[in-house]
C-alpha atoms as a PDB file:
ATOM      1  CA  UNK A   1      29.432  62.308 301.665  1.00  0.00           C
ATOM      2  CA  UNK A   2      30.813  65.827 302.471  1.00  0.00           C
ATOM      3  CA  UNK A   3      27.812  67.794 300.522  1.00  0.00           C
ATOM      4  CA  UNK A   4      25.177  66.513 302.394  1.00  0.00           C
ATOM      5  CA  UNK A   5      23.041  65.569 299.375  1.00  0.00           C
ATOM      6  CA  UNK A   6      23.945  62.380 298.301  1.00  0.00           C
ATOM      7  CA  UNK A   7      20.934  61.065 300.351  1.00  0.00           C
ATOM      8  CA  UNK A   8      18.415  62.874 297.586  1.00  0.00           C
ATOM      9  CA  UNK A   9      15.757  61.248 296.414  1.00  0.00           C
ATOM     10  CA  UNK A  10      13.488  63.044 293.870  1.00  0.00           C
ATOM     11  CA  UNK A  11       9.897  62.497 295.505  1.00  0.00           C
ATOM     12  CA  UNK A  12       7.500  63.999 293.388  1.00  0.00           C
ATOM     13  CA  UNK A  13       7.457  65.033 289.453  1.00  0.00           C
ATOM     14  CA  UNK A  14       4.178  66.626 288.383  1.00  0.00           C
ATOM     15  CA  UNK A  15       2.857  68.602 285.630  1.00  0.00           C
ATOM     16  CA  UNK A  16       1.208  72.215 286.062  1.00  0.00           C
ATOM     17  CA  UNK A  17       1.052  73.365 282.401  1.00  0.00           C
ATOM     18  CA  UNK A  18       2.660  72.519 279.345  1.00  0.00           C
ATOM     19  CA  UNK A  19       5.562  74.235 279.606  1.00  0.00           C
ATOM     20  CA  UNK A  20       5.889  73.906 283.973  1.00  0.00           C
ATOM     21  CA  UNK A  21       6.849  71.073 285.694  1.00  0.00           C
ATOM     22  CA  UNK A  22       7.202  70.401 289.769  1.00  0.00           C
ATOM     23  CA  UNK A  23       9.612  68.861 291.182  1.00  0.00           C
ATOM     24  CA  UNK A  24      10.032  67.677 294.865  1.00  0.00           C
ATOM     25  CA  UNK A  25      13.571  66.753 296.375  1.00  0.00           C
ATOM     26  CA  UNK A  26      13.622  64.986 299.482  1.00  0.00           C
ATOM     27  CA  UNK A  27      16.888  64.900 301.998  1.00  0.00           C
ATOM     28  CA  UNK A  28      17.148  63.505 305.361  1.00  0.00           C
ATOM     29  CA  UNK A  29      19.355  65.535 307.670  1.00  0.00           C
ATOM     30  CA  UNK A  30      22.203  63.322 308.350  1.00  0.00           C
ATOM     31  CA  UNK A  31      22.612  65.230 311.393  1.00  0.00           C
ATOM     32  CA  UNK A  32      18.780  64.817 312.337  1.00  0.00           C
ATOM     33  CA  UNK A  33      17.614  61.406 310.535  1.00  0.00           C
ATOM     34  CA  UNK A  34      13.995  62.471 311.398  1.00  0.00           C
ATOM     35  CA  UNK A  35      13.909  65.466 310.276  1.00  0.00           C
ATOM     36  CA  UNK A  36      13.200  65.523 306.437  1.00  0.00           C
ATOM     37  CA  UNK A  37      13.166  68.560 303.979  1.00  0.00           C
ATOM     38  CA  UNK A  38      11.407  69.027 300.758  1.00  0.00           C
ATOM     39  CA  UNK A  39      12.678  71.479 297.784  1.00  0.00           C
ATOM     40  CA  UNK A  40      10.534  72.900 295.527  1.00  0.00           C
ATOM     41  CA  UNK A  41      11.496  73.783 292.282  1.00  0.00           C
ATOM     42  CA  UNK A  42       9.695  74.808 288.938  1.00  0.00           C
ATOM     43  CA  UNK A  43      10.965  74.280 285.643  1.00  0.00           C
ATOM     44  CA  UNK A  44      10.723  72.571 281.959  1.00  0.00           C
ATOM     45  CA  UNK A  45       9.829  69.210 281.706  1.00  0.00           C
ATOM     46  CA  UNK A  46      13.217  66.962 282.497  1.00  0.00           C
ATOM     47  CA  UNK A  47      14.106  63.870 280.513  1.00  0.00           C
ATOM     48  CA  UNK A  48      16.824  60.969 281.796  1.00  0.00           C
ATOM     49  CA  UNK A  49      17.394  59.049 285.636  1.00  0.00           C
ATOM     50  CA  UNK A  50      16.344  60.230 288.681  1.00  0.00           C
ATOM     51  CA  UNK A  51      19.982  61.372 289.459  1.00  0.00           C
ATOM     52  CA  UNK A  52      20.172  63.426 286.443  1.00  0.00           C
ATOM     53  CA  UNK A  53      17.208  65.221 287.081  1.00  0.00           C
ATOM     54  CA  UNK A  54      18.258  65.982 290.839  1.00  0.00           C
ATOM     55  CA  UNK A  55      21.558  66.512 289.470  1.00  0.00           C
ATOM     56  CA  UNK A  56      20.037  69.208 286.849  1.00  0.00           C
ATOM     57  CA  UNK A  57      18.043  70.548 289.892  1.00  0.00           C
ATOM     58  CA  UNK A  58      20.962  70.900 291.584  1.00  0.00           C
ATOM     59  CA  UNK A  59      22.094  73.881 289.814  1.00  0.00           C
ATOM     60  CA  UNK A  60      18.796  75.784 290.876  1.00  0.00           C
ATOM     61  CA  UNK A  61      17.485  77.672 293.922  1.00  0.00           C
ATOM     62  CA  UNK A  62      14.732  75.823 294.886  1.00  0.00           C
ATOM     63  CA  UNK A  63      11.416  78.155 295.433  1.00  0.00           C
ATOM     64  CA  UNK A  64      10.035  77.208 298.212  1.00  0.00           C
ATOM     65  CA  UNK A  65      12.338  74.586 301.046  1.00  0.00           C
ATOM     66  CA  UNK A  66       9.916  73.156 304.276  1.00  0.00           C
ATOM     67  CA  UNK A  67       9.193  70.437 305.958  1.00  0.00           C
ATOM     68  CA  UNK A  68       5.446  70.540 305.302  1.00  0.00           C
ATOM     69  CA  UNK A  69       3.776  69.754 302.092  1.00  0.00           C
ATOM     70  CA  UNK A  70       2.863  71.166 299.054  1.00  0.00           C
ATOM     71  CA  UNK A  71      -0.929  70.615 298.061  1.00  0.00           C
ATOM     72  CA  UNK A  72      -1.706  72.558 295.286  1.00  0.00           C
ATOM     73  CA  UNK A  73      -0.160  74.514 292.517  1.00  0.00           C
ATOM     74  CA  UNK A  74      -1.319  76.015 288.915  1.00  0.00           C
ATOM     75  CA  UNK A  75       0.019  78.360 286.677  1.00  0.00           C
ATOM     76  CA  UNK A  76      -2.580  81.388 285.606  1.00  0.00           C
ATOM     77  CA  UNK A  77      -2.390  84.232 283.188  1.00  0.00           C
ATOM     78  CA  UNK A  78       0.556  86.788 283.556  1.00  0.00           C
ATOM     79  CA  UNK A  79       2.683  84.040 284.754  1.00  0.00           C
ATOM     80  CA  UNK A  80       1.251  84.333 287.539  1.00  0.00           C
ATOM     81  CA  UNK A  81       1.545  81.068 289.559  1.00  0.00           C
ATOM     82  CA  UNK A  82      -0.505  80.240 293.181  1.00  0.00           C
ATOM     83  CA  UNK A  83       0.991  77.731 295.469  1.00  0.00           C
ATOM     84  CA  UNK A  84      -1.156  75.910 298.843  1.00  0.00           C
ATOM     85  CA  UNK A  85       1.233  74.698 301.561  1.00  0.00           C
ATOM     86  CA  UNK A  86       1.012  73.685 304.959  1.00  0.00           C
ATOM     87  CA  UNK A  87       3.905  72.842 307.274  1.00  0.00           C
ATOM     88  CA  UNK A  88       7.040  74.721 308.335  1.00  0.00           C
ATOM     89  CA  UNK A  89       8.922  76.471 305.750  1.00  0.00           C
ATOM     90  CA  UNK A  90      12.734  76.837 305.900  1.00  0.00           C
ATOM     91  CA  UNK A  91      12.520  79.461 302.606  1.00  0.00           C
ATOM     92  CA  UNK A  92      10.668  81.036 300.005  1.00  0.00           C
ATOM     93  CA  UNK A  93      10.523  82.928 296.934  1.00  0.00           C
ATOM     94  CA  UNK A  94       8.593  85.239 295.596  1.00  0.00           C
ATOM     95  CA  UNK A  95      10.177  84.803 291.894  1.00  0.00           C
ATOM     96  CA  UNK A  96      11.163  82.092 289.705  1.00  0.00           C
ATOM     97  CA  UNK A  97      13.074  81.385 286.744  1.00  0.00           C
ATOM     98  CA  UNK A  98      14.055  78.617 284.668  1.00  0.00           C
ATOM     99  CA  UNK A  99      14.399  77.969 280.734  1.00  0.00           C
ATOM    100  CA  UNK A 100      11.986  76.432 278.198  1.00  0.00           C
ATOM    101  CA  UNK A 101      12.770  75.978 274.787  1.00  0.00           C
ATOM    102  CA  UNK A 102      15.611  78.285 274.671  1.00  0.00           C
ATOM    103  CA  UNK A 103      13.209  81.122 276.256  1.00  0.00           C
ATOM    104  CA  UNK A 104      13.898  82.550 279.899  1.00  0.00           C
ATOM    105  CA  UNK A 105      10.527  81.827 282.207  1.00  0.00           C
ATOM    106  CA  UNK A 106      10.212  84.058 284.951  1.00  0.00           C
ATOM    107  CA  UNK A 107       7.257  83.558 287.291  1.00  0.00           C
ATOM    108  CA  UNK A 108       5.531  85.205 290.580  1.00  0.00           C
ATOM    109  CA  UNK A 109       4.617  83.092 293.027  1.00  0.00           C
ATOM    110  CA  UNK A 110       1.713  83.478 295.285  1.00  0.00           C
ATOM    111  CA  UNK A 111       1.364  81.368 298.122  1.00  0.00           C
ATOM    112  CA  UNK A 112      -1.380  80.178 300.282  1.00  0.00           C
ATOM    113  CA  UNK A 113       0.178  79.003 303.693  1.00  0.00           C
ATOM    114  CA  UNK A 114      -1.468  77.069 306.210  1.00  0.00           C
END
């Protein structure tokens, strides 16, 4: 495929509060088959296939892109969100947005790197 993505697979779905949801998207470099990235995102909890929701995701920046791994996350007062990591990072964000229940989220994000 020309956009690189169709490779995709959505690794991890996890809950961090009732209305936050992770999501992990993994891609193998097709120029690089060992090296493998993960996107982060945050947002509302996502109904239908796998390829919808990576589809969905798609539309997105993703918070936090590496090739390490994400071990913790929770969501605190304030919106006010910490993150523990370990590995390379490509890119991060300090900031995130997404929608839930027709009402604009915007979260910091406070990371931990190891």
């Amino acid at each position: 495929s020309t956009d690189g993505r169709s490779d995709d697979v959505l690794e991890r779905t996890s809950k961090v509060s009732d209305r936050m949801w992770l999501y992990v998207i993994k891609s193998q470099s097709e120029s690089a088959p060992t090296h493998i990235l993960y996107r982060h995102y945050v947002a509302s909890e996502k109904s239908g296939t796998e390829n919808d929701i990576i589809q969905s995701l798609a539309e997105v920046s993703p918070f936090l892109t590496g090739t390490g791994t994400l071990s913790g996350i929770r969501e605190e007062a304030g919106n006010q969100v910490y993150i523990t990591y370990t590995g390379p990072v490509v890119s991060l964000s300090h900031k995130a947005s997404y929608e839930y229940r027709g009402e604009q989220i915007t979260v910091n994000l406070n990371y931990r790197l190891n």
